[in-house]
Protein backbone atom coordinates (compact mmCIF):
# COMPACT_ATOMS: atom_id res chain seq x y z
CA UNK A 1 101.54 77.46 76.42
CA UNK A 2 100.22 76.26 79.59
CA UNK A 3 97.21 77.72 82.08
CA UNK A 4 98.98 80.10 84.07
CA UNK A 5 101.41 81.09 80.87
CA UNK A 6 97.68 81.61 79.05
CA UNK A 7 96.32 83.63 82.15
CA UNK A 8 99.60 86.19 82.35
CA UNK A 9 98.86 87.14 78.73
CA UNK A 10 95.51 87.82 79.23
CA UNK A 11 96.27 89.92 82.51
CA UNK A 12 99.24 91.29 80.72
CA UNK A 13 97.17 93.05 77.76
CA UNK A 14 94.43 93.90 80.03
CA UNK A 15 97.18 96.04 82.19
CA UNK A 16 98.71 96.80 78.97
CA UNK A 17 95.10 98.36 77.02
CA UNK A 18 94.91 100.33 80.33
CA UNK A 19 98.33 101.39 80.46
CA UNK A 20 98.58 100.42 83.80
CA UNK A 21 102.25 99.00 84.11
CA UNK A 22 103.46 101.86 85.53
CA UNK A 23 101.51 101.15 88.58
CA UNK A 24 102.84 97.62 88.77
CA UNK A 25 105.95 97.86 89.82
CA UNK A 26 107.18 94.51 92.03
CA UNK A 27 107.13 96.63 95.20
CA UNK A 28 103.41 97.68 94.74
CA UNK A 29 102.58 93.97 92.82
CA UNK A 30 103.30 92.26 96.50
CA UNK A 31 101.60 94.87 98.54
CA UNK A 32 98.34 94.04 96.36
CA UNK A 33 98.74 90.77 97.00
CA UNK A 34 98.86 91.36 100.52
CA UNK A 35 96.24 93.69 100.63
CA UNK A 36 93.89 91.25 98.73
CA UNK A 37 94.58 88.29 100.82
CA UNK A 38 93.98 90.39 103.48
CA UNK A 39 90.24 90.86 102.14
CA UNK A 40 90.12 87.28 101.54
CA UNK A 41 90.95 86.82 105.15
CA UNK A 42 88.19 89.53 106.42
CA UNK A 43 85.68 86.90 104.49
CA UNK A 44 86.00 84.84 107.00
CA UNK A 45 86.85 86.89 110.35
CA UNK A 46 84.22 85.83 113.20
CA UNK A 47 82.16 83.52 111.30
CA UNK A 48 82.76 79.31 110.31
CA UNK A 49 84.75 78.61 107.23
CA UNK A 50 81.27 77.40 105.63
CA UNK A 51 79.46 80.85 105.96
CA UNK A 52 81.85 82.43 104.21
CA UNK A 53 80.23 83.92 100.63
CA UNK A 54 81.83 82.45 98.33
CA UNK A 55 81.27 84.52 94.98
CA UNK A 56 83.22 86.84 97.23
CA UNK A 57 85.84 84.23 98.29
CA UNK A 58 86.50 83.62 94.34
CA UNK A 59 86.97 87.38 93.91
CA UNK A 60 89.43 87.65 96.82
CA UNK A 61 91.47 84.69 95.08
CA UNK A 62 91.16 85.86 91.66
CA UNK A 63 92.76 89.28 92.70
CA UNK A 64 95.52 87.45 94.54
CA UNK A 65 96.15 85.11 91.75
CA UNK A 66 95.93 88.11 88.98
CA UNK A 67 98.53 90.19 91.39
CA UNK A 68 100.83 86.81 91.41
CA UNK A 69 100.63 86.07 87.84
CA UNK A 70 101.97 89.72 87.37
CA UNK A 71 104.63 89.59 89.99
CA UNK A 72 105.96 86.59 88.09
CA UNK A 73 105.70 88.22 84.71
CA UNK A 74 108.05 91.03 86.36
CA UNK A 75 111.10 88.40 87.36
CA UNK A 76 110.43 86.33 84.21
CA UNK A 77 109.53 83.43 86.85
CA UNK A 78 108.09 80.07 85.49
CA UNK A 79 104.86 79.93 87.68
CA UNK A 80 104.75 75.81 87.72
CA UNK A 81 108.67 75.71 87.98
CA UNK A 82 108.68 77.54 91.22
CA UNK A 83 105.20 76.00 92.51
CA UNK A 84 107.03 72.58 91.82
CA UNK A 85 110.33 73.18 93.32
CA UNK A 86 108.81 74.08 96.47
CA UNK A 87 106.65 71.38 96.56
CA UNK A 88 110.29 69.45 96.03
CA UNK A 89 111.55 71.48 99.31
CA UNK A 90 108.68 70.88 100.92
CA UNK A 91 108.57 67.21 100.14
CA UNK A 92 112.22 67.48 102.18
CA UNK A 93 111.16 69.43 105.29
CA UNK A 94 108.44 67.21 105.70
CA UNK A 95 108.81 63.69 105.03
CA UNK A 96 105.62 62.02 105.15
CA UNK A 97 106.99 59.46 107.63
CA UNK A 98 107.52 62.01 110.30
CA UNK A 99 104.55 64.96 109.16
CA UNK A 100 101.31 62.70 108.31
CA UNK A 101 98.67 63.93 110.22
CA UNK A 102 100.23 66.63 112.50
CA UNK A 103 100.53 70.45 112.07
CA UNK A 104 103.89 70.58 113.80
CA UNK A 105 106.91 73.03 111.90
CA UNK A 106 109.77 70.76 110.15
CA UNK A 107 111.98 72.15 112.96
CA UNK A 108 109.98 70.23 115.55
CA UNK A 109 109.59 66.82 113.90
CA UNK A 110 111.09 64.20 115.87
């Protein structure tokens, strides 16, 4: 069992002890997700990155990763399988040749 297989079973019988499961349906999984990175986001509105708190910033994530880890319980997903494969696409999109060092979108690499 790896990390984030470890860290779903943990979140899984803490939703399960609660009998909260039937509040996580996948709809209401990604609007937490949203929701949370949107507080992670509000960490940081009108202020530089480094005066951000971050005890809060590692709640923010943790909520976002928690809310993940359960989406991906819901479609039977392999968390590193999909983080790897698009790393794979990504690698495609943007070859390092034409992407190192600039922020541009695949579509506008030369």
């Amino acid at each position: 069992m790896n990390n984030w297989q470890s860290l779903q079973q943990k979140l899984i019988e803490f939703r399960n002890d609660r009998d909260w499961e039937q509040f996580h349906n996948p709809k209401d999984l990604a609007l937490a997700i949203s929701i949370e990175a949107s507080e992670l986001n509000e960490l940081f509105l009108w202020k530089k990155p480094e005066e951000a708190d971050v005890e809060k910033v590692k709640e923010e994530l943790a909520d976002i990763f928690a809310y993940a880890l359960l989406l991906a319980e819901k479609y039977n997903l392999d968390v590193d399988e999909i983080v790897l494969n698009k790393i794979s696409k990504n690698a495609e999109k943007y070859p390092v040749d034409k992407s190192k060092g600039t922020s541009k979108k695949y579509n506008e690499l030369g």
